[in-house]
Protein backbone atom coordinates (compact mmCIF):
# COMPACT_ATOMS: atom_id res chain seq x y z
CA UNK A 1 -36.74 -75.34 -32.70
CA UNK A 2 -40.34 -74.68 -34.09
CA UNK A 3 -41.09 -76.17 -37.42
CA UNK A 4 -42.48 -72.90 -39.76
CA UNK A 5 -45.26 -74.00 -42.06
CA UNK A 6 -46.39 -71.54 -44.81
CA UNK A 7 -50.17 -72.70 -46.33
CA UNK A 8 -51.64 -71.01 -49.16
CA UNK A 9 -55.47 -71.38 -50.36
CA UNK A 10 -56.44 -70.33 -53.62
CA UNK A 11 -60.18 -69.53 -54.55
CA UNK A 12 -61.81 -73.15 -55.18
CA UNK A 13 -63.97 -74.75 -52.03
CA UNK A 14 -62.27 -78.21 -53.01
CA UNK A 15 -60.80 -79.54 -49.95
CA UNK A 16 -61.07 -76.44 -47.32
CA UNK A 17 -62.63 -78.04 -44.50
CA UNK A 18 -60.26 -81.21 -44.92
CA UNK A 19 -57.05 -78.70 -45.06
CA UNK A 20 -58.09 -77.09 -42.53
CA UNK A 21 -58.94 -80.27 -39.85
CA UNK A 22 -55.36 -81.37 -41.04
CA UNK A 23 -53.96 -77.81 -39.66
CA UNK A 24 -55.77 -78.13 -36.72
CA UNK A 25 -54.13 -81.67 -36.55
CA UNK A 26 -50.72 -80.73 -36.70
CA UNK A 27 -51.42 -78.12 -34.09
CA UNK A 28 -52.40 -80.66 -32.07
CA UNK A 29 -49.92 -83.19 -32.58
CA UNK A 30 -47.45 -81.15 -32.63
CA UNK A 31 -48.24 -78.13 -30.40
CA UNK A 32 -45.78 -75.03 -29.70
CA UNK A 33 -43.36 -77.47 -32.36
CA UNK A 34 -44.97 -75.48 -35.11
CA UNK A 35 -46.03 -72.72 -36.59
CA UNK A 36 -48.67 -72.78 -39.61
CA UNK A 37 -49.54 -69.34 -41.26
CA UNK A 38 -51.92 -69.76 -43.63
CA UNK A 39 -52.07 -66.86 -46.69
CA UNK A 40 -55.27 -66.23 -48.81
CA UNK A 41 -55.79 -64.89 -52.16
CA UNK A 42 -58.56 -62.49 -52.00
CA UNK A 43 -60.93 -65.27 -53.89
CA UNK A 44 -59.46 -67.55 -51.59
CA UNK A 45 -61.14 -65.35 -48.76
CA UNK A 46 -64.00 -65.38 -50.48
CA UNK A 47 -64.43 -68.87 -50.61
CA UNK A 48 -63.30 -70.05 -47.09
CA UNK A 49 -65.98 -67.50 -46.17
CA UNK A 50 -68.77 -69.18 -48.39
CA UNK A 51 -68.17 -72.40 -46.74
CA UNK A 52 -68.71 -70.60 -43.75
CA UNK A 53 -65.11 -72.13 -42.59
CA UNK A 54 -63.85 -68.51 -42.16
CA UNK A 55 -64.16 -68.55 -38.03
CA UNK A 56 -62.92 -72.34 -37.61
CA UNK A 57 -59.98 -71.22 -39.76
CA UNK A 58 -58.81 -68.54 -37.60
CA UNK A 59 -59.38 -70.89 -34.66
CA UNK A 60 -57.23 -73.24 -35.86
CA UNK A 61 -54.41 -71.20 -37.31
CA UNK A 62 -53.61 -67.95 -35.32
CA UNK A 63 -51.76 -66.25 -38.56
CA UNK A 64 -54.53 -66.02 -41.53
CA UNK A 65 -53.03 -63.44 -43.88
CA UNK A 66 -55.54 -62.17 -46.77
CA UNK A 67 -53.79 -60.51 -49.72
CA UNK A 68 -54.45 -56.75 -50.34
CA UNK A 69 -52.15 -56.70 -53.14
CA UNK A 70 -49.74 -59.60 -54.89
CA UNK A 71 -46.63 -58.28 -52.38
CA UNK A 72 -49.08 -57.58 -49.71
CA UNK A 73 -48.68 -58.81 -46.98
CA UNK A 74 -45.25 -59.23 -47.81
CA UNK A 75 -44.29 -62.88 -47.26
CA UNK A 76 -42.45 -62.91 -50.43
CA UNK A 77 -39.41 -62.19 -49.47
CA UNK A 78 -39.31 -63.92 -46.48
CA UNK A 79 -39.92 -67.15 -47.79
CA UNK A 80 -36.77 -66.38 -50.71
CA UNK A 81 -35.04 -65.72 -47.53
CA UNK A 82 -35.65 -69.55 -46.07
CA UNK A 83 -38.20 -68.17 -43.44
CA UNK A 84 -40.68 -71.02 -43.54
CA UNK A 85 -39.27 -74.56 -43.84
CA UNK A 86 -42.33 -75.36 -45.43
CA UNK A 87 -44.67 -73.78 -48.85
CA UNK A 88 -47.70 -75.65 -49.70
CA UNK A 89 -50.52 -74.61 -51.35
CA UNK A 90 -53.60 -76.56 -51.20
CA UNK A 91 -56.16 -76.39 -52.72
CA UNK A 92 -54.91 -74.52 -55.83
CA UNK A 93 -57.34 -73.21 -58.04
CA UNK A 94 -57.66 -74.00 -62.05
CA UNK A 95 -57.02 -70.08 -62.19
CA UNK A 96 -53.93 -70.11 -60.14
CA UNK A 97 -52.67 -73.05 -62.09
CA UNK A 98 -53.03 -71.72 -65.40
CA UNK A 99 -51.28 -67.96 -63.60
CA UNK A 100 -48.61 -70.00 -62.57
CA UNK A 101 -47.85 -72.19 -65.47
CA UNK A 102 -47.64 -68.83 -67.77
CA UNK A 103 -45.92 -66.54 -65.39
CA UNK A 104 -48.45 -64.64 -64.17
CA UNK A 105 -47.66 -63.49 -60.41
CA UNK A 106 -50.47 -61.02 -59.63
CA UNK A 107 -51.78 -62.57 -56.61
CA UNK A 108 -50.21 -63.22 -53.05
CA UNK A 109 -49.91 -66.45 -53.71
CA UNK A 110 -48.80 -66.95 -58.00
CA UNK A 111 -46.39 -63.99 -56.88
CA UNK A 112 -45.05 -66.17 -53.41
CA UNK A 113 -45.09 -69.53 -55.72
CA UNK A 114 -42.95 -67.51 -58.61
CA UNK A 115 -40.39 -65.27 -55.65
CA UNK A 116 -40.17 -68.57 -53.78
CA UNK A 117 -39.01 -70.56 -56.87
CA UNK A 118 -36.55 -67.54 -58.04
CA UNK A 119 -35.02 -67.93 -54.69
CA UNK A 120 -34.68 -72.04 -55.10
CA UNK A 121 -37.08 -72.60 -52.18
CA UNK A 122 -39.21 -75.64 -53.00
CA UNK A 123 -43.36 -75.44 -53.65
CA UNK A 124 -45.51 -78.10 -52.93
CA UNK A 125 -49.06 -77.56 -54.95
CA UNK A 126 -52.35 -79.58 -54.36
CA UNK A 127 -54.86 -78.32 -57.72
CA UNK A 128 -58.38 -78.94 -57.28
CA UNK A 129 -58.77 -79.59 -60.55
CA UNK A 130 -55.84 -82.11 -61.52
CA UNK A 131 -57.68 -85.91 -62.59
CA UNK A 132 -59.72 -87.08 -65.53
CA UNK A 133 -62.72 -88.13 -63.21
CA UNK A 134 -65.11 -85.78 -61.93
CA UNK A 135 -64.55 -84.79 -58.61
CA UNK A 136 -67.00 -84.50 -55.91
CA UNK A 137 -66.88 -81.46 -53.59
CA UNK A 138 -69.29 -79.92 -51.61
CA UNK A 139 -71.45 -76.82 -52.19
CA UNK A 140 -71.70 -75.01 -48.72
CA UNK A 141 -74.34 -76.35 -47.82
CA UNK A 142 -72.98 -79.49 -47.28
CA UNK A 143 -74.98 -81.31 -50.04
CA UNK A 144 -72.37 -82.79 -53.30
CA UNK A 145 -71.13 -81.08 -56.12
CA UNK A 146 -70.11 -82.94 -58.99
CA UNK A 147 -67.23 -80.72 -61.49
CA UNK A 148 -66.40 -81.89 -64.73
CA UNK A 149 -62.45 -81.71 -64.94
CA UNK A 150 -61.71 -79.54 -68.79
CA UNK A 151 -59.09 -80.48 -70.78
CA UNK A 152 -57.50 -76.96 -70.16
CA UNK A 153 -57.21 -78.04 -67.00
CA UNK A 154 -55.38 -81.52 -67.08
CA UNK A 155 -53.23 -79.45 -70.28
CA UNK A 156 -51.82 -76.71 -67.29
CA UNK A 157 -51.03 -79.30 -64.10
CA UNK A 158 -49.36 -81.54 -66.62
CA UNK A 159 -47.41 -78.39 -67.65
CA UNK A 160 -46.96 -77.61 -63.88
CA UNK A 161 -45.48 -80.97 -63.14
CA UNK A 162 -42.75 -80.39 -65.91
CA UNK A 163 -42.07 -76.96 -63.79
CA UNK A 164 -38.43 -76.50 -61.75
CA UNK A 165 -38.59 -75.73 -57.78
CA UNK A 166 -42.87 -77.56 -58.07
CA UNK A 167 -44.10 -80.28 -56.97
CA UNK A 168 -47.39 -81.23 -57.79
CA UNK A 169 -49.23 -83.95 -55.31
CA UNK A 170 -51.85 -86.21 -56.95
CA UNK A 171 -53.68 -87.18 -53.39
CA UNK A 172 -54.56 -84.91 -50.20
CA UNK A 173 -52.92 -87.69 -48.58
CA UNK A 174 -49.31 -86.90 -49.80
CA UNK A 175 -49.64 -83.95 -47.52
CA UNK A 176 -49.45 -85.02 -43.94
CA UNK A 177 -46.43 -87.21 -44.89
CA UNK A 178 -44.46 -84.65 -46.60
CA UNK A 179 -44.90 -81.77 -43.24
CA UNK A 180 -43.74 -85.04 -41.15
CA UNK A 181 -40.73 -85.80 -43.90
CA UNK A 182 -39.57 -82.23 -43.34
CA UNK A 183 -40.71 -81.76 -39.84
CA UNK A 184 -38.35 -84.30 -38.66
CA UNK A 185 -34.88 -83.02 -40.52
């Protein structure tokens, strides 16, 4: 049986590389076992292609699906449908947050996060933009970027914690375990 991973990336540069090394991980670990599409929103696009990840992306991961519109390319219904064993989004954007928390599904992926819940299929969501502390990212040029974290922001993931059919992960670390978690049932 192959293990069907579904991996959306939102428009913020905040762990790309890193989510990508960890697809090209699992691919490695666990070989023809599983199958990782990975689904864009256009900014997200935009910004895997600013980091200049764009080419070690489609490398890695042989399905890289960039939205034209919120319901295309259609993925969901398929993942209502119990297609993927697997949604995770990561990293999720302070705009996608905020579109999710107030119902606003017009992107691929706030539309997939909203269809997916309607249809009782669990998300998993990773927001940039989710502790107190500044976080340090990288500009694309390698060199740090410090971000100052708004209230707004910390206001919307606390309000997308209290959300049915999310769950929000405080760590990039909680990811690996959770694909292994459901990887092995």
């Amino acid at each position: 049986m192959v293990f069907s991973l579904i991996w959306g990336i939102t428009g913020t540069g905040y762990l790309i590389q890193e989510s990508i090394d960890l697809m090209k991980e699992l691919k490695n670990e666990f070989k023809d076992k599983i199958n990782i599409t990975v689904m864009l929103s256009k900014e997200g696009a935009v910004v895997v292609k600013w980091y200049k990840q764009w080419d070690y992306l489609n490398e890695v991961v042989k399905k890289v699906k960039v939205e034209n519109t919120p319901n295309n390319p259609f993925l969901a219904g398929p993942l209502q449908l119990g297609k993927y064993d697997l949604f995770i989004v990561c990293p999720v954007s302070a705009n996608s947050v905020a579109k999710i928390v107030y119902g606003i599904a017009d992107s691929l992926i706030t539309n997939c996060v909203a269809q997916a819940i309607k249809g009782g299929v669990i998300v998993y969501l990773y927001p940039s933009d989710q502790h107190l502390e500044p976080i340090v990212t990288s500009r694309p040029d390698g060199s740090p970027l410090v971000l100052k974290i708004r209230d707004i922001e910390i206001e919307n993931v606390n309000k997308l914690k209290k959300m049915e059919g999310i769950v929000v992960l405080s760590d990039f670390s909680e990811i690996k375990p959770i694909i292994l978690q459901k990887f092995e049932k």
